[in-house]
PDB file of N, CA and C in Angstrom:
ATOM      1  N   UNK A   1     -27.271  50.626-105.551  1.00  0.00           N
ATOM      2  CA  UNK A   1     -27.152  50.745-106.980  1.00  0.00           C
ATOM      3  C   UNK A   1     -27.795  49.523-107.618  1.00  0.00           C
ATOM      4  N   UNK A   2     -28.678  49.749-108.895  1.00  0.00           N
ATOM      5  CA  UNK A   2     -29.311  48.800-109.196  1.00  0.00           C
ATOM      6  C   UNK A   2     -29.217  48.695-110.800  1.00  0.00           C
ATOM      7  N   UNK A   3     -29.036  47.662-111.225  1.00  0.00           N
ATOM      8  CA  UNK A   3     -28.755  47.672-112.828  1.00  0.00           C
ATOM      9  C   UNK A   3     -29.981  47.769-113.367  1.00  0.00           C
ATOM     10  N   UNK A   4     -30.716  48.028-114.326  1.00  0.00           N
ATOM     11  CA  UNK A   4     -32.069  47.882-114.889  1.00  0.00           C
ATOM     12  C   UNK A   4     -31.870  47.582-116.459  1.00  0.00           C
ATOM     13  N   UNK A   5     -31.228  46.481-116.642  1.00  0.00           N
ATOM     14  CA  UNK A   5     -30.794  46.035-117.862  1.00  0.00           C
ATOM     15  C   UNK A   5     -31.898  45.382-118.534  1.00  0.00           C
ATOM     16  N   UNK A   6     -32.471  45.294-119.877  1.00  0.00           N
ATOM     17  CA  UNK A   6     -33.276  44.328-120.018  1.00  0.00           C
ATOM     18  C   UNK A   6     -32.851  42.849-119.877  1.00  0.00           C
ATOM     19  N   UNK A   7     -33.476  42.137-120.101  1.00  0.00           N
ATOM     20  CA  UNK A   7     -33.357  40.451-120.676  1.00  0.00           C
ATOM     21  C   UNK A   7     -32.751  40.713-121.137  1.00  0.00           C
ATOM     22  N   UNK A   8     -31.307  39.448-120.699  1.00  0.00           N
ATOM     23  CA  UNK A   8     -30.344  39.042-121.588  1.00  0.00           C
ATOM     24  C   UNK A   8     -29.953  37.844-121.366  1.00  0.00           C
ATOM     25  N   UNK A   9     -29.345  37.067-122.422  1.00  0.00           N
ATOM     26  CA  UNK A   9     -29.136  35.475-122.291  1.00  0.00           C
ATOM     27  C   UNK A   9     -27.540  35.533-121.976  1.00  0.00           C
ATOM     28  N   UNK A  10     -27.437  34.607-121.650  1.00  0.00           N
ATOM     29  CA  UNK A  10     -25.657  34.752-120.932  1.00  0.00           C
ATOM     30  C   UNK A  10     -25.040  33.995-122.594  1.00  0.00           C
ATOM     31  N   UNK A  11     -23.991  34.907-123.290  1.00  0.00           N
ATOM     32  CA  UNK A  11     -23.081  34.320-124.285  1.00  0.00           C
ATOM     33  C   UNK A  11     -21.843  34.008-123.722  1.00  0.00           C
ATOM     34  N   UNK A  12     -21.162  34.312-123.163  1.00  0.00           N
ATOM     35  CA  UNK A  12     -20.265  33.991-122.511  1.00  0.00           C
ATOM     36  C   UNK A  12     -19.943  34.660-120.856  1.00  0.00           C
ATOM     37  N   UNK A  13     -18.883  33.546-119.815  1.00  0.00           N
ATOM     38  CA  UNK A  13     -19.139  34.481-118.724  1.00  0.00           C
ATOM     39  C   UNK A  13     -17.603  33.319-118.325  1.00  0.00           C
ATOM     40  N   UNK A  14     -16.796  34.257-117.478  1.00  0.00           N
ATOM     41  CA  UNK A  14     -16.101  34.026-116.092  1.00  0.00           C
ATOM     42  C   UNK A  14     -15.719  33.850-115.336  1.00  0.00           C
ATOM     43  N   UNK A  15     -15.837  33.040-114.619  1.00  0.00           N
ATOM     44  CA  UNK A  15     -16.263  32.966-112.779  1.00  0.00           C
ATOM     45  C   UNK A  15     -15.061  32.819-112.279  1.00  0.00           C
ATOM     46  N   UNK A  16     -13.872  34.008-111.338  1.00  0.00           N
ATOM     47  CA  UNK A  16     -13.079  33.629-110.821  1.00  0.00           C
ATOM     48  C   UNK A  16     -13.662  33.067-109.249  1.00  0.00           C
ATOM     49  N   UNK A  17     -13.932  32.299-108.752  1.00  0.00           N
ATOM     50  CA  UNK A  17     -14.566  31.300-107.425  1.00  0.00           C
ATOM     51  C   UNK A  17     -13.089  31.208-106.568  1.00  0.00           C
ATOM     52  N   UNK A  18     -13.385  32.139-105.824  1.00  0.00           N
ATOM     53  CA  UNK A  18     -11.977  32.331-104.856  1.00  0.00           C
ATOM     54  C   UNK A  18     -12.614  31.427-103.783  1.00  0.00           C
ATOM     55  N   UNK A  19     -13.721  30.609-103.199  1.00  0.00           N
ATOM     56  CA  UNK A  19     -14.151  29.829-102.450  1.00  0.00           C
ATOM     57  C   UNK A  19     -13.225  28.309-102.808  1.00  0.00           C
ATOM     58  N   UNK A  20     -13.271  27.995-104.443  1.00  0.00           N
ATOM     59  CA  UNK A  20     -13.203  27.027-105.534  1.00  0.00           C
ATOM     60  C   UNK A  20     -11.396  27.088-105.308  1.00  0.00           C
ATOM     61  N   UNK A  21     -11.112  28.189-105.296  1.00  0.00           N
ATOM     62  CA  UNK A  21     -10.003  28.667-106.444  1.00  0.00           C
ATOM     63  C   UNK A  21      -9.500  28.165-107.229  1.00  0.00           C
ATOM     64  N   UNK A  22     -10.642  28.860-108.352  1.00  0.00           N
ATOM     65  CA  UNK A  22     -11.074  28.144-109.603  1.00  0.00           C
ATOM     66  C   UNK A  22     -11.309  29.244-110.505  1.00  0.00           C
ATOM     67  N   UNK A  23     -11.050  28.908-111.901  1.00  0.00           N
ATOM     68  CA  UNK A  23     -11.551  29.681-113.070  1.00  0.00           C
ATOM     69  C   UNK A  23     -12.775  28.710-113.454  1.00  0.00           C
ATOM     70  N   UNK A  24     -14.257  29.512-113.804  1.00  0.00           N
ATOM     71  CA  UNK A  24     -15.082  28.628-114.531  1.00  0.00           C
ATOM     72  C   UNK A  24     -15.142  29.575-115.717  1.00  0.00           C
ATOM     73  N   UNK A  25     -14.890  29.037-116.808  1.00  0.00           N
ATOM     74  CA  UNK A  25     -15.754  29.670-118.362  1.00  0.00           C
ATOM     75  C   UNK A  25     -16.924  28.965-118.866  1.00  0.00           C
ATOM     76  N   UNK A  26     -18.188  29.552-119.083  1.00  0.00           N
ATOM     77  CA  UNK A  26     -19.269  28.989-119.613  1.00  0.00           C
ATOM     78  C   UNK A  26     -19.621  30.014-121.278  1.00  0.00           C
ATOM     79  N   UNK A  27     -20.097  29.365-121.967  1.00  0.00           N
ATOM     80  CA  UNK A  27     -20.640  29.680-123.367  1.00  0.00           C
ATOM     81  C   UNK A  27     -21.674  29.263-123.758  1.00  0.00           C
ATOM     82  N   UNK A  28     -22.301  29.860-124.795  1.00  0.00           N
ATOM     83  CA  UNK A  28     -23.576  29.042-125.466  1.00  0.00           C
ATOM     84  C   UNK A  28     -23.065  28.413-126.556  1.00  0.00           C
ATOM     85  N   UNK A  29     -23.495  27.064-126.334  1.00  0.00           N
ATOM     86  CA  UNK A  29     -23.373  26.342-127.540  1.00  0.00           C
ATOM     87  C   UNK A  29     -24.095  26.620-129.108  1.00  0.00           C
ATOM     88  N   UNK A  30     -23.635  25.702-129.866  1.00  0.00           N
ATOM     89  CA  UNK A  30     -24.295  26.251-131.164  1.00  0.00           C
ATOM     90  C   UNK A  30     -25.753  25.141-131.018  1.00  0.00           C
ATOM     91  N   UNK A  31     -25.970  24.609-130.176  1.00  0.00           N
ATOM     92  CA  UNK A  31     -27.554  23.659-130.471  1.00  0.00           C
ATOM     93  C   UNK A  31     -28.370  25.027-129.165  1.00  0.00           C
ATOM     94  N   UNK A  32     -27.590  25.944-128.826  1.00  0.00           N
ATOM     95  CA  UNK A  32     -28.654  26.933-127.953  1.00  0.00           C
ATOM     96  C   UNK A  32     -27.833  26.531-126.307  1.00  0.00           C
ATOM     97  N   UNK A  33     -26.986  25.231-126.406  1.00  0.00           N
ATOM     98  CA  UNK A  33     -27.126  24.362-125.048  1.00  0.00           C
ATOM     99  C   UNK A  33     -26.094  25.518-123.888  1.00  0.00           C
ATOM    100  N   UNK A  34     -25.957  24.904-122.571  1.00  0.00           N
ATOM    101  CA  UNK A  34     -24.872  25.719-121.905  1.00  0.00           C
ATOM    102  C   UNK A  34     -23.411  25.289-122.018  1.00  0.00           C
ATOM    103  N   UNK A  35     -22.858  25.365-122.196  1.00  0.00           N
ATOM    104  CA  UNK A  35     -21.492  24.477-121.814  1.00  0.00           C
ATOM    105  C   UNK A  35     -20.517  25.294-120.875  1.00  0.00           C
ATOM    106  N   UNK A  36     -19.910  24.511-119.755  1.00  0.00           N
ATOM    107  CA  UNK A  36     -19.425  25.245-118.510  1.00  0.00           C
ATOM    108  C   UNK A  36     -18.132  24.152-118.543  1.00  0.00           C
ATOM    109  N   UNK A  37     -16.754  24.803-118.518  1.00  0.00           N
ATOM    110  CA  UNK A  37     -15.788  24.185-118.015  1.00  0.00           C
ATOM    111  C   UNK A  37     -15.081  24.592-116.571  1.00  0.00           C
ATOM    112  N   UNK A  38     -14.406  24.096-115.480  1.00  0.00           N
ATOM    113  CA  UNK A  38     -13.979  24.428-114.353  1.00  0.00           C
ATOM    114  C   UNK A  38     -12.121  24.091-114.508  1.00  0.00           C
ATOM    115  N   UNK A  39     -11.563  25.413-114.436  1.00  0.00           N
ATOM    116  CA  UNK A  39     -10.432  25.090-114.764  1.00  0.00           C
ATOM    117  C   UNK A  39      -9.779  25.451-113.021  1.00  0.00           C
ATOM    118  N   UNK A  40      -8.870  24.077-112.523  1.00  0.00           N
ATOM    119  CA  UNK A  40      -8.849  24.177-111.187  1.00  0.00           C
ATOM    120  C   UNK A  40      -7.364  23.723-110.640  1.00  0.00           C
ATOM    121  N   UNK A  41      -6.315  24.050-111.965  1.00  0.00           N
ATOM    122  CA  UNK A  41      -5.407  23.495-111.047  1.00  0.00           C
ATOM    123  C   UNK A  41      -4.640  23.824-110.124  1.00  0.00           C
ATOM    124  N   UNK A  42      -3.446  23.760-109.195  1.00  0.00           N
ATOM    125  CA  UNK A  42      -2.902  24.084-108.239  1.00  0.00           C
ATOM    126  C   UNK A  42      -2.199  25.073-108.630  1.00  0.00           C
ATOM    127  N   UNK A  43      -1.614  25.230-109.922  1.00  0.00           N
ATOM    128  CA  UNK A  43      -0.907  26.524-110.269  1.00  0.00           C
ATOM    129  C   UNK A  43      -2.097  27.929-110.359  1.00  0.00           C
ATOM    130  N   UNK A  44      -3.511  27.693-110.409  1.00  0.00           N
ATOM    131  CA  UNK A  44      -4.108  29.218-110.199  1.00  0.00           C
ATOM    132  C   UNK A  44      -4.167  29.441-108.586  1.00  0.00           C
ATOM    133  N   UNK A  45      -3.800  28.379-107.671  1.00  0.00           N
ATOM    134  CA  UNK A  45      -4.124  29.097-106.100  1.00  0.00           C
ATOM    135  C   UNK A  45      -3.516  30.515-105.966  1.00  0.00           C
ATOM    136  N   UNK A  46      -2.775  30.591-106.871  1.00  0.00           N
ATOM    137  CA  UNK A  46      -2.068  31.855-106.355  1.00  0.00           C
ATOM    138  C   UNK A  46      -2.410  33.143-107.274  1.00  0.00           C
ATOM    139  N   UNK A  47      -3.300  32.505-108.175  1.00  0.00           N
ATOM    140  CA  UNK A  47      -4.396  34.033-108.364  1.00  0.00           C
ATOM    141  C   UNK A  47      -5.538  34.807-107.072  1.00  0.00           C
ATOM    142  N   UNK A  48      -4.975  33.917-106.298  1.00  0.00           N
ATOM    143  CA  UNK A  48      -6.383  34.222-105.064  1.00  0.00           C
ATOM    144  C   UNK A  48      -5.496  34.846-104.023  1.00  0.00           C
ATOM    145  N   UNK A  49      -4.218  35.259-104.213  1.00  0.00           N
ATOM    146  CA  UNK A  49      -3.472  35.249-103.214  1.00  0.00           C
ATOM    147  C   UNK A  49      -3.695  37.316-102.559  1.00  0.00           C
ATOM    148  N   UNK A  50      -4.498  37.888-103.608  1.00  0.00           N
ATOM    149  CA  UNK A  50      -4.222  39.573-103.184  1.00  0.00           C
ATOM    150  C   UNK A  50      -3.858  40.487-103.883  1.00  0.00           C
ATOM    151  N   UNK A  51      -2.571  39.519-104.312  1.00  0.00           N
ATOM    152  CA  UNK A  51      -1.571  40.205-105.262  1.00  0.00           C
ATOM    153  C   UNK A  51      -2.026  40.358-106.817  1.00  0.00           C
ATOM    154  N   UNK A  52      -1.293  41.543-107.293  1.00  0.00           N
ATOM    155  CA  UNK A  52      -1.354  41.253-108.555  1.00  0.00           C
ATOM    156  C   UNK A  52      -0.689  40.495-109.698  1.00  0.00           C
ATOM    157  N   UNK A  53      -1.886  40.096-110.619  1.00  0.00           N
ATOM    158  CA  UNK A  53      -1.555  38.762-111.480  1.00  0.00           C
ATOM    159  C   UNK A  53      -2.334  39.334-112.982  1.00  0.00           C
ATOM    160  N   UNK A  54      -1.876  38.294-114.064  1.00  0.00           N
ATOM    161  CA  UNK A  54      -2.398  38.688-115.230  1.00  0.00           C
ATOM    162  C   UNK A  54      -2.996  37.045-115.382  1.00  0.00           C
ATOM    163  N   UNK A  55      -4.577  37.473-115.924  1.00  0.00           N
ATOM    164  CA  UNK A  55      -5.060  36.149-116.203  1.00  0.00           C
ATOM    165  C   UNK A  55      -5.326  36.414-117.636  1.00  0.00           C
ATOM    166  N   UNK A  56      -5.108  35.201-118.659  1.00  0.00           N
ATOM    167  CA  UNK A  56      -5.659  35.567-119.783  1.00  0.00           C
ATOM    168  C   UNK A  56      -6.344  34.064-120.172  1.00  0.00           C
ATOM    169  N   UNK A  57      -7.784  34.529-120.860  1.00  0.00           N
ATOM    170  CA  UNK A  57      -8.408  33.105-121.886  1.00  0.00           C
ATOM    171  C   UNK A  57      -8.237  33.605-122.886  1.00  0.00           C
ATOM    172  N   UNK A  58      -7.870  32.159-123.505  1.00  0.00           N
ATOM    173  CA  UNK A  58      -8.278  32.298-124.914  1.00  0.00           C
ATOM    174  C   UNK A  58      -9.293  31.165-125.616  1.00  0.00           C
ATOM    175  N   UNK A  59      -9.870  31.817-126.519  1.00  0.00           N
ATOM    176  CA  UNK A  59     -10.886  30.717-126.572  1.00  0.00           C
ATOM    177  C   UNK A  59     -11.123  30.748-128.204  1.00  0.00           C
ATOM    178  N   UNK A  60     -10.902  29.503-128.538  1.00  0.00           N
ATOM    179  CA  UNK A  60     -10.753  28.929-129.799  1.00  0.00           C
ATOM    180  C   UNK A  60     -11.997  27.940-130.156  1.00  0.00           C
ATOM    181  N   UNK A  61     -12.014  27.470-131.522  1.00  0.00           N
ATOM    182  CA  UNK A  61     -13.530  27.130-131.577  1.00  0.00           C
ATOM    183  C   UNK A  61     -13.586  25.826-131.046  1.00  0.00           C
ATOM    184  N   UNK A  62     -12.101  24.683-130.478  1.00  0.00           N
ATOM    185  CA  UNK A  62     -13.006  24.074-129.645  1.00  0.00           C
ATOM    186  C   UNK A  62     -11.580  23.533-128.639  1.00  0.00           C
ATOM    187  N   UNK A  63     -11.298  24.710-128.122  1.00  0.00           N
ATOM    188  CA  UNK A  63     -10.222  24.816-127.058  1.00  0.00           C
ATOM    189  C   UNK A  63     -10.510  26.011-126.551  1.00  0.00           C
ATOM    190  N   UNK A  64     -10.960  26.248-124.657  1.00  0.00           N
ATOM    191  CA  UNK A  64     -10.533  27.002-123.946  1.00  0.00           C
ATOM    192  C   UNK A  64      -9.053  26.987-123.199  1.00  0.00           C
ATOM    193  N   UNK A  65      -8.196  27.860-122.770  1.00  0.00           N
ATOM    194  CA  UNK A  65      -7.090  27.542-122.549  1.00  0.00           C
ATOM    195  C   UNK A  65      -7.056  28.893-121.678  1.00  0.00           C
ATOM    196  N   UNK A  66      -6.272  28.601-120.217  1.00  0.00           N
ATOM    197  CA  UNK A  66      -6.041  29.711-119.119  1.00  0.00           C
ATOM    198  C   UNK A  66      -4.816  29.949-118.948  1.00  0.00           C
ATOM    199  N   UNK A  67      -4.108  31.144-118.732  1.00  0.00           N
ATOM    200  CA  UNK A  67      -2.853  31.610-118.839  1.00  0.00           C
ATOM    201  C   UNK A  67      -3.196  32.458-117.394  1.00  0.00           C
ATOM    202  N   UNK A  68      -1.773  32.064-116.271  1.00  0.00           N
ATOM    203  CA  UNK A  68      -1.506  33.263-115.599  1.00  0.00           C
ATOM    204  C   UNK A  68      -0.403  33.659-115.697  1.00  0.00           C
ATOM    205  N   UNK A  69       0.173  34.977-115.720  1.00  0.00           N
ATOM    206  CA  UNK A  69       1.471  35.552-115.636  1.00  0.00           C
ATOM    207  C   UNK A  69       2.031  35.035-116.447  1.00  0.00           C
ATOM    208  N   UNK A  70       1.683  35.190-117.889  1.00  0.00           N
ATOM    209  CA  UNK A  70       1.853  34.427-119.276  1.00  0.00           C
ATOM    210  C   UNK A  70       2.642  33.299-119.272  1.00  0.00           C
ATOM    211  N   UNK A  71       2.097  32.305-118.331  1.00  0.00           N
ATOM    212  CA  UNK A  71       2.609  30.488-118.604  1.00  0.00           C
ATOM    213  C   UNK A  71       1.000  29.846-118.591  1.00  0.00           C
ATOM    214  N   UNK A  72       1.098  28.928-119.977  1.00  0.00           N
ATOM    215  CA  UNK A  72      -0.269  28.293-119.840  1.00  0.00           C
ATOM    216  C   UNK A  72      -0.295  27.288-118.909  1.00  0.00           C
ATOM    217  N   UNK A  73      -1.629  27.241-117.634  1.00  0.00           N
ATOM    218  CA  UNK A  73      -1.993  26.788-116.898  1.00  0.00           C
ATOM    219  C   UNK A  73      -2.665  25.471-117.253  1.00  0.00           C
ATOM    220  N   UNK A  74      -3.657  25.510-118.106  1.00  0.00           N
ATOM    221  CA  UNK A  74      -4.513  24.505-118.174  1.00  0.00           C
ATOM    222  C   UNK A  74      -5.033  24.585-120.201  1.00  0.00           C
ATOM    223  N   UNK A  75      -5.218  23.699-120.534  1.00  0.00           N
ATOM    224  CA  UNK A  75      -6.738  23.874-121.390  1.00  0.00           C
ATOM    225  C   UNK A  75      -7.566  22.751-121.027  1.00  0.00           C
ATOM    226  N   UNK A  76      -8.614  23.164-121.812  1.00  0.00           N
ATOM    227  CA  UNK A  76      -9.749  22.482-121.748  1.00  0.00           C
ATOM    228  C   UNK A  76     -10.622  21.949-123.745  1.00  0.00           C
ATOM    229  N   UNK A  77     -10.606  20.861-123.935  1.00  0.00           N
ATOM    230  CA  UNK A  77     -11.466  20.475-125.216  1.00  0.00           C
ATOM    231  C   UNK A  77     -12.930  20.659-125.172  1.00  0.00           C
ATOM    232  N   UNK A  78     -13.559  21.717-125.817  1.00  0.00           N
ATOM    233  CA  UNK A  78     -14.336  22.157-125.984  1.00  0.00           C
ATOM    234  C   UNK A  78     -15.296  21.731-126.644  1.00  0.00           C
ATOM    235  N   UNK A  79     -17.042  21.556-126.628  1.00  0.00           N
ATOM    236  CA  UNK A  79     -18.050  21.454-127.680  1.00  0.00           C
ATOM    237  C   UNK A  79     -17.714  22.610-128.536  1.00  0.00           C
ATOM    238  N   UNK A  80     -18.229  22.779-129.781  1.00  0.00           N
ATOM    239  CA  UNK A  80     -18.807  24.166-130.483  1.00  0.00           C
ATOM    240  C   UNK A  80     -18.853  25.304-129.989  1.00  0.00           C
ATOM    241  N   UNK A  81     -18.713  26.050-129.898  1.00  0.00           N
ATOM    242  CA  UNK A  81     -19.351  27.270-128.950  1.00  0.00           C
ATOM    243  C   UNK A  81     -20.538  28.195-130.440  1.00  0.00           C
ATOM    244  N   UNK A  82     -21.712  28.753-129.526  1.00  0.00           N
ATOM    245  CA  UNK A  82     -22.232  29.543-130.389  1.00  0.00           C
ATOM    246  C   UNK A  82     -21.320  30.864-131.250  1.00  0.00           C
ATOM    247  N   UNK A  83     -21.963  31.775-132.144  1.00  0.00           N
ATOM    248  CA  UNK A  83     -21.158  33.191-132.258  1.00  0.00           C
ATOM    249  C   UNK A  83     -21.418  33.962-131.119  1.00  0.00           C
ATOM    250  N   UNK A  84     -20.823  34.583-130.797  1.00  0.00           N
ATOM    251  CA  UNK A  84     -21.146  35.793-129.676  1.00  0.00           C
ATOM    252  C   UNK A  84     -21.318  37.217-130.205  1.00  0.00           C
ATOM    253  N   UNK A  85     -22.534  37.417-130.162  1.00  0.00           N
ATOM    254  CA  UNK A  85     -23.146  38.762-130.356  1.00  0.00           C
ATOM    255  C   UNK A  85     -22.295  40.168-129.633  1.00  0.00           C
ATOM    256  N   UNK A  86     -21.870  40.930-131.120  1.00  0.00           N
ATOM    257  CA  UNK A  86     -20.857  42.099-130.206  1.00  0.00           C
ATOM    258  C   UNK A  86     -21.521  43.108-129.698  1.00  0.00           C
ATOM    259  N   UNK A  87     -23.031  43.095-129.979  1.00  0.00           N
ATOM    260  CA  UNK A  87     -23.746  44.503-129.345  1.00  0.00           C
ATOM    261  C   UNK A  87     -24.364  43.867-128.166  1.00  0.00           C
ATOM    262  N   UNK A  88     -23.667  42.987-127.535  1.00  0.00           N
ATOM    263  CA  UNK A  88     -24.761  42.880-126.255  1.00  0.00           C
ATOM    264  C   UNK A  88     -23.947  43.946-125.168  1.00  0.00           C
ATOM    265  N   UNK A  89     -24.571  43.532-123.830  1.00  0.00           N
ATOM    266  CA  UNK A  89     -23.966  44.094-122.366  1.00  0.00           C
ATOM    267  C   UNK A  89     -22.840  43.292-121.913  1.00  0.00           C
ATOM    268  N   UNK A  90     -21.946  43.713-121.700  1.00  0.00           N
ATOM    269  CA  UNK A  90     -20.197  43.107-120.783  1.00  0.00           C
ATOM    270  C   UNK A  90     -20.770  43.750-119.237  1.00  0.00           C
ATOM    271  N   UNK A  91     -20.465  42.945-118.653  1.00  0.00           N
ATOM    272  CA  UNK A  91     -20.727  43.116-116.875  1.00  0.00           C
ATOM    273  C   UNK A  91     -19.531  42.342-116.555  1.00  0.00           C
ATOM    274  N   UNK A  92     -18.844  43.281-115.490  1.00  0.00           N
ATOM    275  CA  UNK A  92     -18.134  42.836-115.226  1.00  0.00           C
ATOM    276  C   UNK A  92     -18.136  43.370-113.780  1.00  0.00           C
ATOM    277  N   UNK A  93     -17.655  41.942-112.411  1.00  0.00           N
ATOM    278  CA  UNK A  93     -17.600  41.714-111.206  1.00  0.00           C
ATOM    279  C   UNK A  93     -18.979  41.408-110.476  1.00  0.00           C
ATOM    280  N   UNK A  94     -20.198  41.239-111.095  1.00  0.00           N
ATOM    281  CA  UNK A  94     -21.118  40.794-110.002  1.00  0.00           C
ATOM    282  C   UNK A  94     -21.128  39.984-109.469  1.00  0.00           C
ATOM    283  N   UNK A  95     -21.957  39.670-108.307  1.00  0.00           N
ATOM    284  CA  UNK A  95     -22.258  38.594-107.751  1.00  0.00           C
ATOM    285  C   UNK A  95     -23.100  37.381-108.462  1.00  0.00           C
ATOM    286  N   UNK A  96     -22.498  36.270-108.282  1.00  0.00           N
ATOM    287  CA  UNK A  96     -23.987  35.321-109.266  1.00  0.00           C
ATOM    288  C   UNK A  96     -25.076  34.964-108.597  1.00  0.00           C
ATOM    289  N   UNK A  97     -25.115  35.532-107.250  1.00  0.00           N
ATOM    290  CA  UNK A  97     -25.850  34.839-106.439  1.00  0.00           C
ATOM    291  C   UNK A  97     -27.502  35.781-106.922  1.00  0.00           C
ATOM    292  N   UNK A  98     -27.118  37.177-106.916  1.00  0.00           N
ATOM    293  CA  UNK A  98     -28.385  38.502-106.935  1.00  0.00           C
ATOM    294  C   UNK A  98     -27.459  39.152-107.725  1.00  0.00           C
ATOM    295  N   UNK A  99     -26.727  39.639-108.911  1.00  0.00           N
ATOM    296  CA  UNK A  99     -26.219  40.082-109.944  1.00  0.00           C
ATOM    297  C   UNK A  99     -25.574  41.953-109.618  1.00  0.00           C
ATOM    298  N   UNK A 100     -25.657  41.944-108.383  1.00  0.00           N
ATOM    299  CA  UNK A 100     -25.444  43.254-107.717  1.00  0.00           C
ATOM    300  C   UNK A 100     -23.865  43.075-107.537  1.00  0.00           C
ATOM    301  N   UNK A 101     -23.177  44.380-108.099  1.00  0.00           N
ATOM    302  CA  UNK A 101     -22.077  44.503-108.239  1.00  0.00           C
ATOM    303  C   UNK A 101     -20.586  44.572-106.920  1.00  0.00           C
ATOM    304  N   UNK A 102     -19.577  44.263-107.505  1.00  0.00           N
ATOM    305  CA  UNK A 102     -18.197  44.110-106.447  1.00  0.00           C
ATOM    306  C   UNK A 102     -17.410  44.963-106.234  1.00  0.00           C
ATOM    307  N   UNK A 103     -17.529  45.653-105.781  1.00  0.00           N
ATOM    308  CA  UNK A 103     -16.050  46.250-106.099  1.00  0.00           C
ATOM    309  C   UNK A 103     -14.256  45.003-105.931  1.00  0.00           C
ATOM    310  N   UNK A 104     -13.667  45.392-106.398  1.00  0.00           N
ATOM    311  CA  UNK A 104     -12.941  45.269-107.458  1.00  0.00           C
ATOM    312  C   UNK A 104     -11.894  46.385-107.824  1.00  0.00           C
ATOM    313  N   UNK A 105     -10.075  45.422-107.627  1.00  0.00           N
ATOM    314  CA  UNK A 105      -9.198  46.497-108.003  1.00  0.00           C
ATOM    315  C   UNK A 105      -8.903  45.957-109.272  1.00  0.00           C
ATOM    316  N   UNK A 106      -9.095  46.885-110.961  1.00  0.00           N
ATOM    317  CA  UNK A 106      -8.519  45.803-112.030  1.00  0.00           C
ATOM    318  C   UNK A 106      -7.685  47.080-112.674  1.00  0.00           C
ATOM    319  N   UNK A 107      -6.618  46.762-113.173  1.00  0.00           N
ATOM    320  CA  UNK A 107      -5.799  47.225-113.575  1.00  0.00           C
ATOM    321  C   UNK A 107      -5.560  47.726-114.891  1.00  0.00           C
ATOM    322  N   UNK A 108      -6.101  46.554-116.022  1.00  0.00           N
ATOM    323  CA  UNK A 108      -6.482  46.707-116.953  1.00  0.00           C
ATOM    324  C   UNK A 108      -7.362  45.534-117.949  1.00  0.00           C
ATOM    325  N   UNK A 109      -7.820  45.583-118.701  1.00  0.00           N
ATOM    326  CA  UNK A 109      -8.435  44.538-119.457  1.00  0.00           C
ATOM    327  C   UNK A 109      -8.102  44.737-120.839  1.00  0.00           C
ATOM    328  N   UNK A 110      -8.214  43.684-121.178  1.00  0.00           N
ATOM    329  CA  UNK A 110      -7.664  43.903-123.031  1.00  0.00           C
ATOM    330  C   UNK A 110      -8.547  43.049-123.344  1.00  0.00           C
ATOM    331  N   UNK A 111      -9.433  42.635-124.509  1.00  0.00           N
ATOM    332  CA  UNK A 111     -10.226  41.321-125.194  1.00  0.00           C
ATOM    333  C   UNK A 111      -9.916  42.055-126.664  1.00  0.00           C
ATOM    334  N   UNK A 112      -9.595  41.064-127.042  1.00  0.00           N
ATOM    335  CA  UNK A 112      -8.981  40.385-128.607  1.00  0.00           C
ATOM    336  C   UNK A 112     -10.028  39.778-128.907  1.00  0.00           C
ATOM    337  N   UNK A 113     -10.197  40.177-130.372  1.00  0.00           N
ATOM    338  CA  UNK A 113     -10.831  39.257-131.355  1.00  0.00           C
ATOM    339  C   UNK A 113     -10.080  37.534-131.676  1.00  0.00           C
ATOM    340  N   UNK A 114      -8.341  37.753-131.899  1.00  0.00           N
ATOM    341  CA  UNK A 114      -7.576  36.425-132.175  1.00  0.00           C
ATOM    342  C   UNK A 114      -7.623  35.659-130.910  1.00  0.00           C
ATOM    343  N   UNK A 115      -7.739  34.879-130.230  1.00  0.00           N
ATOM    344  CA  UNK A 115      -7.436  34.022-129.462  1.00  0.00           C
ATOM    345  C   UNK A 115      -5.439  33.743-129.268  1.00  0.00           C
ATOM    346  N   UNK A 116      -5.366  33.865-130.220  1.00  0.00           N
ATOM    347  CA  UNK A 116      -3.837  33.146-130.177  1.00  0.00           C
ATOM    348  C   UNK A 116      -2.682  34.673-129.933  1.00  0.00           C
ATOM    349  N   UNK A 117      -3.999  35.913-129.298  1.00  0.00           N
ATOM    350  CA  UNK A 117      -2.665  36.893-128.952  1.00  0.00           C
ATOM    351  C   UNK A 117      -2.767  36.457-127.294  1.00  0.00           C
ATOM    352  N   UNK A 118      -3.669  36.028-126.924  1.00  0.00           N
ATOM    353  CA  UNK A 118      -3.656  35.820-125.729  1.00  0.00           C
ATOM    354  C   UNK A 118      -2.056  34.750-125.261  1.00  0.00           C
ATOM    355  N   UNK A 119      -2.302  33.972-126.219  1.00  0.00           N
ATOM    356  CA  UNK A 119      -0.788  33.209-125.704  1.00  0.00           C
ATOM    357  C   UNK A 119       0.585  33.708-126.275  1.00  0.00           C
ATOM    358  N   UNK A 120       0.309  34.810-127.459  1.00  0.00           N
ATOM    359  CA  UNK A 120       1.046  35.648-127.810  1.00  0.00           C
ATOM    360  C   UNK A 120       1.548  36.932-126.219  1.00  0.00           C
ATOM    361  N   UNK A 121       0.791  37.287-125.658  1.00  0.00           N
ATOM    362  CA  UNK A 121       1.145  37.643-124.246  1.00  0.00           C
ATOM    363  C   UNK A 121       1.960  37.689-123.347  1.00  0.00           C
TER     364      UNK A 121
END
C-alpha cells in the first residue's frame, strides 16, 4: 500500500518512540522554524506497556502539556507555534523512517479545538 499524497509541510506531528519511551510533539513555528519538544518522563513508561491507556495533548499558544489516564504528566514552555491549516492531510501511525503505514489498535480519537478540554478529561 502506497500513499500518493502530494507535498506537504509537517504543521504539527506526534511521535509516540516506544524505543525512547517517549512522547515527541513538533510544530511549525510562526518565523516558518521547526520546534520539537521530547516529553520523557518515568510516569509515560507505562504507555508502552500493551495495555490500554488514554493519552491526551494539549497545546496552548505557548504550553504543550501530556496527560495519561487523565493525570498531567509533564508540560513543556513553548516558542509561538504557527496557525495550523484545517484543510490539510492527518496521517496517522506511519513510520518516520519511509512514511509507510502501522498497523495499530486505537480505540478512539477525539481533537478539540480548546486545549483546556483536554485537561478537562
Amino acid at each position: 500500500m502506497s500513499c500518493n499524497l502530494p507535498r506537504f509541510y509537517l504543521q504539527v506531528s506526534i511521535v509516540l518512540d516506544g524505543a525512547k519511551r517517549a512522547v515527541e510533539f513538533s510544530a511549525r513555528g510562526l518565523l516558518k522554524n521547526s520546534l520539537h519538544y521530547t516529553f520523557k518522563s518515568r510516569d509515560l513508561h507505562s504507555l508502552f506497556d500493551r495495555q490500554w491507556h488514554k493519552l491526551g495533548v494539549a497545546v496552548q499558544s505557548s504550553i504543550v502539556s501530556v496527560y495519561m489516564d487523565c493525570k498531567l504528566i509533564e508540560r513543556k514552555l513553548t516558542d509561538e507555534k504557527d496557525e495550523i491549516d484545517p484543510s490539510g492531510y492527518t496521517l496517522i501511525t506511519t513510520r518516520v523512517e519511509d512514511g509507510r503505514p502501522v498497523d495499530i489498535e486505537l480505540q478512539q480519537i477525539l481533537i478539540y479545538c480548546d486545549p483546556y478540554l483536554a485537561e478537562m478529561e
